[in-house]
PDB file of N, CA and C in Angstrom:
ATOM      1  N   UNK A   1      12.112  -4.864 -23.621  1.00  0.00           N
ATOM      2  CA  UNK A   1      11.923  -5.367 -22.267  1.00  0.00           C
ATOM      3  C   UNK A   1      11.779  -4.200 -21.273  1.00  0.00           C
ATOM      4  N   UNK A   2      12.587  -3.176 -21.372  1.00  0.00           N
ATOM      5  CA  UNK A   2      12.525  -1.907 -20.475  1.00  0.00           C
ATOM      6  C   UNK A   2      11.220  -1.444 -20.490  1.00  0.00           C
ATOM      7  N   UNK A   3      10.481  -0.889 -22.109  1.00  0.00           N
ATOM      8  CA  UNK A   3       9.539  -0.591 -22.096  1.00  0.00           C
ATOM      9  C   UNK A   3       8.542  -1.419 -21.487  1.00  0.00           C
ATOM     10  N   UNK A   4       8.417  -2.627 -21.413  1.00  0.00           N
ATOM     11  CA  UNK A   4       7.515  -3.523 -20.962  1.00  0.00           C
ATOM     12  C   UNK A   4       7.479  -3.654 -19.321  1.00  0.00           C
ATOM     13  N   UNK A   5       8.497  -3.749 -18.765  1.00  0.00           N
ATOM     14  CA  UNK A   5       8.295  -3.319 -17.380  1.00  0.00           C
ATOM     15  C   UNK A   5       7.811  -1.947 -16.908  1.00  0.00           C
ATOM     16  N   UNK A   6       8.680  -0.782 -17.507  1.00  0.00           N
ATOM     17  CA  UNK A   6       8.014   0.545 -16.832  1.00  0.00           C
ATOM     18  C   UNK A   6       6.987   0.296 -17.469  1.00  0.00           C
ATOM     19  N   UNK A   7       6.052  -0.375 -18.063  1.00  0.00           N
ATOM     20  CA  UNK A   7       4.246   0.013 -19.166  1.00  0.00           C
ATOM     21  C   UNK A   7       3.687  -0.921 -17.172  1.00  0.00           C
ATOM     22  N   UNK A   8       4.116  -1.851 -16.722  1.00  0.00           N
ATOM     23  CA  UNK A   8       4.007  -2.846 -15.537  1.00  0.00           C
ATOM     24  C   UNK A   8       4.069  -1.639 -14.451  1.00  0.00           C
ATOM     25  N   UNK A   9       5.721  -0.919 -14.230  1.00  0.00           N
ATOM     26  CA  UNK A   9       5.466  -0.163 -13.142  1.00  0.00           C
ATOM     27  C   UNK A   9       4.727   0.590 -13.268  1.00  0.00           C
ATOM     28  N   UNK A  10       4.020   1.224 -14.056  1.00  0.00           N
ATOM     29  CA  UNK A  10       3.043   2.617 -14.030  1.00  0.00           C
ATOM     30  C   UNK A  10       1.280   2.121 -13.618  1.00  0.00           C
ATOM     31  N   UNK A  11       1.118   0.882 -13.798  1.00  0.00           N
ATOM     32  CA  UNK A  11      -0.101  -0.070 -14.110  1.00  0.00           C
ATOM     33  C   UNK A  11       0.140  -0.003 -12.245  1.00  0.00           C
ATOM     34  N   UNK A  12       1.303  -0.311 -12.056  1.00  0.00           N
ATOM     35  CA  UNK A  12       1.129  -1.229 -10.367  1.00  0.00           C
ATOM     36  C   UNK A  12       1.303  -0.142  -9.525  1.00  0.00           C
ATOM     37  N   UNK A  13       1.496   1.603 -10.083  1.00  0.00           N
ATOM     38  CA  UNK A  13       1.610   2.631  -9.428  1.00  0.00           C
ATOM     39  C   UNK A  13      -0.022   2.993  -9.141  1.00  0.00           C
ATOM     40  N   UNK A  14      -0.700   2.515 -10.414  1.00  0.00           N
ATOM     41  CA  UNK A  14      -2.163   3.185 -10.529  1.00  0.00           C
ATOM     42  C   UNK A  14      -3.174   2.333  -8.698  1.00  0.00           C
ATOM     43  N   UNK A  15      -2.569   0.727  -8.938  1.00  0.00           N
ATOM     44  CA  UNK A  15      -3.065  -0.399  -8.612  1.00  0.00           C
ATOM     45  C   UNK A  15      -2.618   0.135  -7.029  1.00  0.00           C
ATOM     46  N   UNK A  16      -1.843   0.923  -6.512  1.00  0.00           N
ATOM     47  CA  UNK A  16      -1.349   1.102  -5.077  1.00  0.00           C
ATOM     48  C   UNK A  16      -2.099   2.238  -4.749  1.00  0.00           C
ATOM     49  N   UNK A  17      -2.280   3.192  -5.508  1.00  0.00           N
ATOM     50  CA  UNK A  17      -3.025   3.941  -5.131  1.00  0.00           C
ATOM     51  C   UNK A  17      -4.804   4.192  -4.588  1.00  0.00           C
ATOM     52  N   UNK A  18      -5.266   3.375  -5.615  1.00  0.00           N
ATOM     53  CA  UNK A  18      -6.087   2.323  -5.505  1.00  0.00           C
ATOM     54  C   UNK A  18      -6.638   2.033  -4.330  1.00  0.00           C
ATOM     55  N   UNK A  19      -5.388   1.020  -3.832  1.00  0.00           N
ATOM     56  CA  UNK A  19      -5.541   0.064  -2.694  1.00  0.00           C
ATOM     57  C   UNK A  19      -5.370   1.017  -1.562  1.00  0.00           C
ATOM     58  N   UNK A  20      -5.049   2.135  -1.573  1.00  0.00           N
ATOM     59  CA  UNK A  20      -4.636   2.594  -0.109  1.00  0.00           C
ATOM     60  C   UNK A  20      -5.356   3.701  -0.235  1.00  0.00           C
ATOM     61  N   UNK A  21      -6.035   4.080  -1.546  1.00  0.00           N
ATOM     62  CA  UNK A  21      -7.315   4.940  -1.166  1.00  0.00           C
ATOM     63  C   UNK A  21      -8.738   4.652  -0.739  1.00  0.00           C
ATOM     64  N   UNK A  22      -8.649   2.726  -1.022  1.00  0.00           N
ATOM     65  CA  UNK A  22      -9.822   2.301  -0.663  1.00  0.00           C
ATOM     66  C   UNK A  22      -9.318   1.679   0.710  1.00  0.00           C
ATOM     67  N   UNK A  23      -8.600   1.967   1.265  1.00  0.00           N
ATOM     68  CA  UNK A  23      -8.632   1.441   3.041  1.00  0.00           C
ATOM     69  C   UNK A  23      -9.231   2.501   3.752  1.00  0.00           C
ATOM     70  N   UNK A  24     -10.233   1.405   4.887  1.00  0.00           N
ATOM     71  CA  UNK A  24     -10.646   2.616   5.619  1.00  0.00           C
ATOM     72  C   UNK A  24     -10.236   3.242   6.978  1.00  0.00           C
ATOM     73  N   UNK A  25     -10.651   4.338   7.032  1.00  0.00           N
ATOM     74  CA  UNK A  25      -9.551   5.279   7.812  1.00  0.00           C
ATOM     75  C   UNK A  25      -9.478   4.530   9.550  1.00  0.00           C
ATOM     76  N   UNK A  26      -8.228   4.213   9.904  1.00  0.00           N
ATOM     77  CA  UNK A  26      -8.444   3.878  11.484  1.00  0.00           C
ATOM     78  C   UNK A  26      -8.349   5.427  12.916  1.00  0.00           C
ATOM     79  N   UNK A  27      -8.779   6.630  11.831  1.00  0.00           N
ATOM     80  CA  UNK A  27      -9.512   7.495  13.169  1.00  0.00           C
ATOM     81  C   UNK A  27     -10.906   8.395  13.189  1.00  0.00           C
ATOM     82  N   UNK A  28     -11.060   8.677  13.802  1.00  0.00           N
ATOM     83  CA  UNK A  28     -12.592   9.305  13.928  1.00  0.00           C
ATOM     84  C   UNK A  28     -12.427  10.802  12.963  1.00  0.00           C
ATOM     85  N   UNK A  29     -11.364  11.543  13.805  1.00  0.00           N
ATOM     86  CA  UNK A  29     -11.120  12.799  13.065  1.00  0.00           C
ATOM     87  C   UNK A  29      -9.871  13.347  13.795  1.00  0.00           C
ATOM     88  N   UNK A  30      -9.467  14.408  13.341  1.00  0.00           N
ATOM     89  CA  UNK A  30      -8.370  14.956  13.372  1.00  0.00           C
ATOM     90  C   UNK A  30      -7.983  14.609  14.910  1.00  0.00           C
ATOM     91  N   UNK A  31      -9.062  15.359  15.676  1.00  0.00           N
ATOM     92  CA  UNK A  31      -8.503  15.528  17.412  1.00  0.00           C
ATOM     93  C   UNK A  31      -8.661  14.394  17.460  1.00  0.00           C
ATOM     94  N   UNK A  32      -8.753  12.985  17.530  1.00  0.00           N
ATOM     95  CA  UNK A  32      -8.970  11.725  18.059  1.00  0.00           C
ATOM     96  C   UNK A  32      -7.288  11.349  17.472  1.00  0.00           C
ATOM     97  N   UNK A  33      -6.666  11.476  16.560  1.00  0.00           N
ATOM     98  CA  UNK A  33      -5.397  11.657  16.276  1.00  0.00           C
ATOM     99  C   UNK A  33      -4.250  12.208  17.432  1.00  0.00           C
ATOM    100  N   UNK A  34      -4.968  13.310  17.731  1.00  0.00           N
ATOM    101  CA  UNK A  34      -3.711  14.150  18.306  1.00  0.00           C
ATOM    102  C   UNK A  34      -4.006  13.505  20.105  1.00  0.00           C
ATOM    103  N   UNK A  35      -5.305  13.285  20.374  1.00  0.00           N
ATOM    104  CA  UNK A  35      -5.157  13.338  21.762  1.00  0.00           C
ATOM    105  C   UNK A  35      -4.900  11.658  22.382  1.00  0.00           C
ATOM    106  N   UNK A  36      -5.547  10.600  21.145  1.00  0.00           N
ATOM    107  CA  UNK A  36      -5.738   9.321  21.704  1.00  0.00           C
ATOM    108  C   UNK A  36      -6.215   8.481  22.432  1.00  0.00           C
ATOM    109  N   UNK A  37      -6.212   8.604  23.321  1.00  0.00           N
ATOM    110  CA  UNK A  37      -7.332   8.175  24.106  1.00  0.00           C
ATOM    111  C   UNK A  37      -7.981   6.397  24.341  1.00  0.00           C
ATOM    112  N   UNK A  38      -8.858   6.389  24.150  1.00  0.00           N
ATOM    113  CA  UNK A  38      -9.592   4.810  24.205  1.00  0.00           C
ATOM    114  C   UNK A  38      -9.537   4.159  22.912  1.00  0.00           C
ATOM    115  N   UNK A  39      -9.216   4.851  21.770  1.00  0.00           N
ATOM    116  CA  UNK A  39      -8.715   4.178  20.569  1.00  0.00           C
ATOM    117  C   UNK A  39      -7.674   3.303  20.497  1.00  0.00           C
ATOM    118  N   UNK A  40      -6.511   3.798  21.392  1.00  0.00           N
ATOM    119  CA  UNK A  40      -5.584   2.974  20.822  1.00  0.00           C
ATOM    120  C   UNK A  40      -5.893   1.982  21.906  1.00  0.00           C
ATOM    121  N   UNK A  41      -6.825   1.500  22.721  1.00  0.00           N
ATOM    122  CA  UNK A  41      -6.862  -0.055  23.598  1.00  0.00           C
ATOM    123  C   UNK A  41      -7.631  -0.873  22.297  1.00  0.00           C
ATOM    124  N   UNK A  42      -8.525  -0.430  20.864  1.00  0.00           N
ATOM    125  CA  UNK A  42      -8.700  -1.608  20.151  1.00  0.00           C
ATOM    126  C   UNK A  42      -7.656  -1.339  18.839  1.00  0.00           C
ATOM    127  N   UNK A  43      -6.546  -0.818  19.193  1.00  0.00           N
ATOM    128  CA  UNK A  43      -5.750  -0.625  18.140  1.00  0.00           C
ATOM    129  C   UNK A  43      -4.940  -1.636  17.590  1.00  0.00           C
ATOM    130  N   UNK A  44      -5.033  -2.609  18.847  1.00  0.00           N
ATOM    131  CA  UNK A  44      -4.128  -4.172  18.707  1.00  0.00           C
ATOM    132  C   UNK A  44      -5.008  -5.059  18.006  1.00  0.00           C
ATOM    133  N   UNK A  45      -5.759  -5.353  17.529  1.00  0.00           N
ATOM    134  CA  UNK A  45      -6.857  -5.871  16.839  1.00  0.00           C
ATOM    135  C   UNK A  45      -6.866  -6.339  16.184  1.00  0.00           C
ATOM    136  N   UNK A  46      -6.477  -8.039  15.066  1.00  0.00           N
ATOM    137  CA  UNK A  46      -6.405  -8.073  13.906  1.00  0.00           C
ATOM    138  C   UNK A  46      -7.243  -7.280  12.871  1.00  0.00           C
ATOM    139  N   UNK A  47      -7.024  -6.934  11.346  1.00  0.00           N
ATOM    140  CA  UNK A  47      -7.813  -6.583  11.107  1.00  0.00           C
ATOM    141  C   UNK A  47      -8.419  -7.521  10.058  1.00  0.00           C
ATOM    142  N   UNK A  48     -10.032  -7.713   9.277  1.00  0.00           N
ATOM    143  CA  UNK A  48     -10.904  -8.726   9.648  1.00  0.00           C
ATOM    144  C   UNK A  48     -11.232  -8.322   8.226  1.00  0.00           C
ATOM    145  N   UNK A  49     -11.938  -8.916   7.062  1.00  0.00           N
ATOM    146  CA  UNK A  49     -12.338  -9.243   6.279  1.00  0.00           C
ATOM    147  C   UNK A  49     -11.807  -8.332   5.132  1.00  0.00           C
ATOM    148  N   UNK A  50     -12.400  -7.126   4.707  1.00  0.00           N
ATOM    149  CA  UNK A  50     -12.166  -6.060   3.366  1.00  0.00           C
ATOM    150  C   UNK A  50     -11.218  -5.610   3.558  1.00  0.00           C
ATOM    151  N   UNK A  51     -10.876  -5.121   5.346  1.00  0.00           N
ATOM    152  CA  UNK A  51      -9.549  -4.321   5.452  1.00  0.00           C
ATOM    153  C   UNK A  51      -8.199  -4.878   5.586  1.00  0.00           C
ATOM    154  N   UNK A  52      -8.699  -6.516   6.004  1.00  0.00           N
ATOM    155  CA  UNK A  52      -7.349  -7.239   6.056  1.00  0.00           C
ATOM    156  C   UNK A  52      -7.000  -7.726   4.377  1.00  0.00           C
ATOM    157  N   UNK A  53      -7.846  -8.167   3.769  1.00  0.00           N
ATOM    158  CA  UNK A  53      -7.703  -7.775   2.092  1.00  0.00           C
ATOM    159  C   UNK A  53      -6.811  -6.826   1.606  1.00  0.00           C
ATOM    160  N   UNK A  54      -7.349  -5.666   1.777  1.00  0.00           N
ATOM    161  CA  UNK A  54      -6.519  -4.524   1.274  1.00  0.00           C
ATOM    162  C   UNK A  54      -5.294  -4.234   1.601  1.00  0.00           C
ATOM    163  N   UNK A  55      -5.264  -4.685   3.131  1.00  0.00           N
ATOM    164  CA  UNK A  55      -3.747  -4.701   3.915  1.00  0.00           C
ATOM    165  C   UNK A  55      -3.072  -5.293   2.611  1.00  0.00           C
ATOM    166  N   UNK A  56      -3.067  -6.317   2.872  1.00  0.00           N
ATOM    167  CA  UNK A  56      -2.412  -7.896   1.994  1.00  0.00           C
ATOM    168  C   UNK A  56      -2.272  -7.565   0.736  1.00  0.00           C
ATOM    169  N   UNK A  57      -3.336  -6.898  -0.435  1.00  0.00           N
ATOM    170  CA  UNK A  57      -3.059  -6.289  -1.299  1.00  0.00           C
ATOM    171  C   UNK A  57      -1.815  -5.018  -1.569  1.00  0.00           C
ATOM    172  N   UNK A  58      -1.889  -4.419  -0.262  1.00  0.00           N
ATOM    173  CA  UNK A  58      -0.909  -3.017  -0.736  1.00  0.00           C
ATOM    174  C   UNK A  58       0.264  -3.594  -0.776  1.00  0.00           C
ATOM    175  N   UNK A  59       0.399  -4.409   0.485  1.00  0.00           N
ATOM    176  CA  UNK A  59       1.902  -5.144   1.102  1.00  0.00           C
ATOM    177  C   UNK A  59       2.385  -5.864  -0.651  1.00  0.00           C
ATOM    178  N   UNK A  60       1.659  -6.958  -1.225  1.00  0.00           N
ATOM    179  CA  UNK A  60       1.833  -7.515  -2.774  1.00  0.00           C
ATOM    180  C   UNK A  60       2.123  -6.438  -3.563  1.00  0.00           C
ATOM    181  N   UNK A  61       1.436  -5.860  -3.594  1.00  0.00           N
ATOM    182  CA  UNK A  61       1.510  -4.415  -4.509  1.00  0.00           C
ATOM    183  C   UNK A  61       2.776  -3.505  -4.521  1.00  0.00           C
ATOM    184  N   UNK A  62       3.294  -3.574  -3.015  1.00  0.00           N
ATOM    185  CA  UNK A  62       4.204  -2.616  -2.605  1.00  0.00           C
ATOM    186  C   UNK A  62       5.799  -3.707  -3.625  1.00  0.00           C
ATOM    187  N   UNK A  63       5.623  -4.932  -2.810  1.00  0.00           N
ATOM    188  CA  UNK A  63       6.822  -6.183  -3.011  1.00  0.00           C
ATOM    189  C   UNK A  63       7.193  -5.647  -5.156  1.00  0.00           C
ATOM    190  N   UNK A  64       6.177  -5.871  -5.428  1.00  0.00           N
ATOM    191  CA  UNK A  64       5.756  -6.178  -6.935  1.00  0.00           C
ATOM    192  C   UNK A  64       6.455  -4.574  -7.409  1.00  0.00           C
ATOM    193  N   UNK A  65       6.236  -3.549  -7.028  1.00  0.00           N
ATOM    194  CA  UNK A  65       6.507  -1.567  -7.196  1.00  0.00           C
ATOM    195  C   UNK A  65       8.303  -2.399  -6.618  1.00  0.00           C
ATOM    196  N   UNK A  66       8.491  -2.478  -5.674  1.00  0.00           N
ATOM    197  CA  UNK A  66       9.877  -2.268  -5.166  1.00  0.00           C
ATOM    198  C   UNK A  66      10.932  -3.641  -5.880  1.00  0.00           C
ATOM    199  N   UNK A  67      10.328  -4.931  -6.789  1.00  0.00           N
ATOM    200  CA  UNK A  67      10.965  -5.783  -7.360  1.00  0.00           C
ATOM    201  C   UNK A  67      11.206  -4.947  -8.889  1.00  0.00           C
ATOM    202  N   UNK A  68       9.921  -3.785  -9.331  1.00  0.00           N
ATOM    203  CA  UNK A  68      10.015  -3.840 -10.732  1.00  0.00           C
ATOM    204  C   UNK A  68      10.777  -2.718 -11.024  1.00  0.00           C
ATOM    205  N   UNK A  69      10.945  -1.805  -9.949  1.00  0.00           N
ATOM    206  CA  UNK A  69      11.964  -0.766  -9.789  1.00  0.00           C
ATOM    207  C   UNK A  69      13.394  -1.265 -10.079  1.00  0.00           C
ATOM    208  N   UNK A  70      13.479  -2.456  -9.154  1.00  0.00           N
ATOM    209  CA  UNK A  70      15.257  -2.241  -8.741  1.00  0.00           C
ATOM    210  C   UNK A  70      15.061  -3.486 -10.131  1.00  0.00           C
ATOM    211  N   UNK A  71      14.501  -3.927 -10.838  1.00  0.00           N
ATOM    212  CA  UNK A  71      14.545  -4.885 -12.577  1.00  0.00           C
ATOM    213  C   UNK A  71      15.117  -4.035 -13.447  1.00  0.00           C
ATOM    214  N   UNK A  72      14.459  -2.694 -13.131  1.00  0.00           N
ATOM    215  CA  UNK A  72      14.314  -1.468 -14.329  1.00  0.00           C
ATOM    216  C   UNK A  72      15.997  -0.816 -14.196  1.00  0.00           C
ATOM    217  N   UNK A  73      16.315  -0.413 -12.981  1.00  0.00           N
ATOM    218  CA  UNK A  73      17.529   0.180 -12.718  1.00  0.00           C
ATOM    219  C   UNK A  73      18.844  -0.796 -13.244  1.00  0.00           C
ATOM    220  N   UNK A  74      18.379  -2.074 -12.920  1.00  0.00           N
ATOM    221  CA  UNK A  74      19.775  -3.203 -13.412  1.00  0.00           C
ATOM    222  C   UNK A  74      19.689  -3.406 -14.973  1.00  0.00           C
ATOM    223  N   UNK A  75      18.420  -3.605 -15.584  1.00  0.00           N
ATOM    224  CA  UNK A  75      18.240  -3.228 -16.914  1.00  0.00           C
ATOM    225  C   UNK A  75      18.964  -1.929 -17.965  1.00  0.00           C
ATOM    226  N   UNK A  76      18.749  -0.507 -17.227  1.00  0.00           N
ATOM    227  CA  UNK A  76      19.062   0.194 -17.303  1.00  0.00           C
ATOM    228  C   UNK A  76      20.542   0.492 -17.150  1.00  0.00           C
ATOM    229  N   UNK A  77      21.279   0.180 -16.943  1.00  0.00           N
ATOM    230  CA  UNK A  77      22.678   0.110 -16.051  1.00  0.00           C
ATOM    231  C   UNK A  77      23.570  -0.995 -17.021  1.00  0.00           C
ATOM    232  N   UNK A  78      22.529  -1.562 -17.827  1.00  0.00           N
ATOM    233  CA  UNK A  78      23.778  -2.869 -18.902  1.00  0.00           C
ATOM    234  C   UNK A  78      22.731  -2.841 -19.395  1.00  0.00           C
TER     235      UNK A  78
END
């Protein structure tokens, strides 16, 4: 059973990385970062089709990494 979850956490480590390398970036470039400006007035914005996807994916992804962790540790422990 141990083995079968960490073979799960390493799969859902690949699957997060994934997901948060395919979101796309919310700034122009570095200085649009540091200074701010007129960006952050559409920063309140839902966000809308692929990127609200991916949101929703990492957030599942994240739940699923932080349930199979603390499975593995109580497993581990008895």
């Amino acid at each position: 059973m141990y083995n079968f979850l960490l073979t799960l956490l390493l799969i859902d480590c690949v699957l997060i990385t994934i997901a948060v390398l395919m979101q796309p970036s919310k700034t122009n470039d570095a200085m649009s970062a540091l200074t701010g400006g007129a960006d952050d007035l559409f920063a309140k914005q839902k966000p809308r089709g692929f990127e609200a996807f991916m949101q929703k994916t990492t957030v599942v992804l994240g739940v699923i990494f932080f349930v199979l962790a603390l499975a593995l540790v109580w497993i581990s422990s008895h």
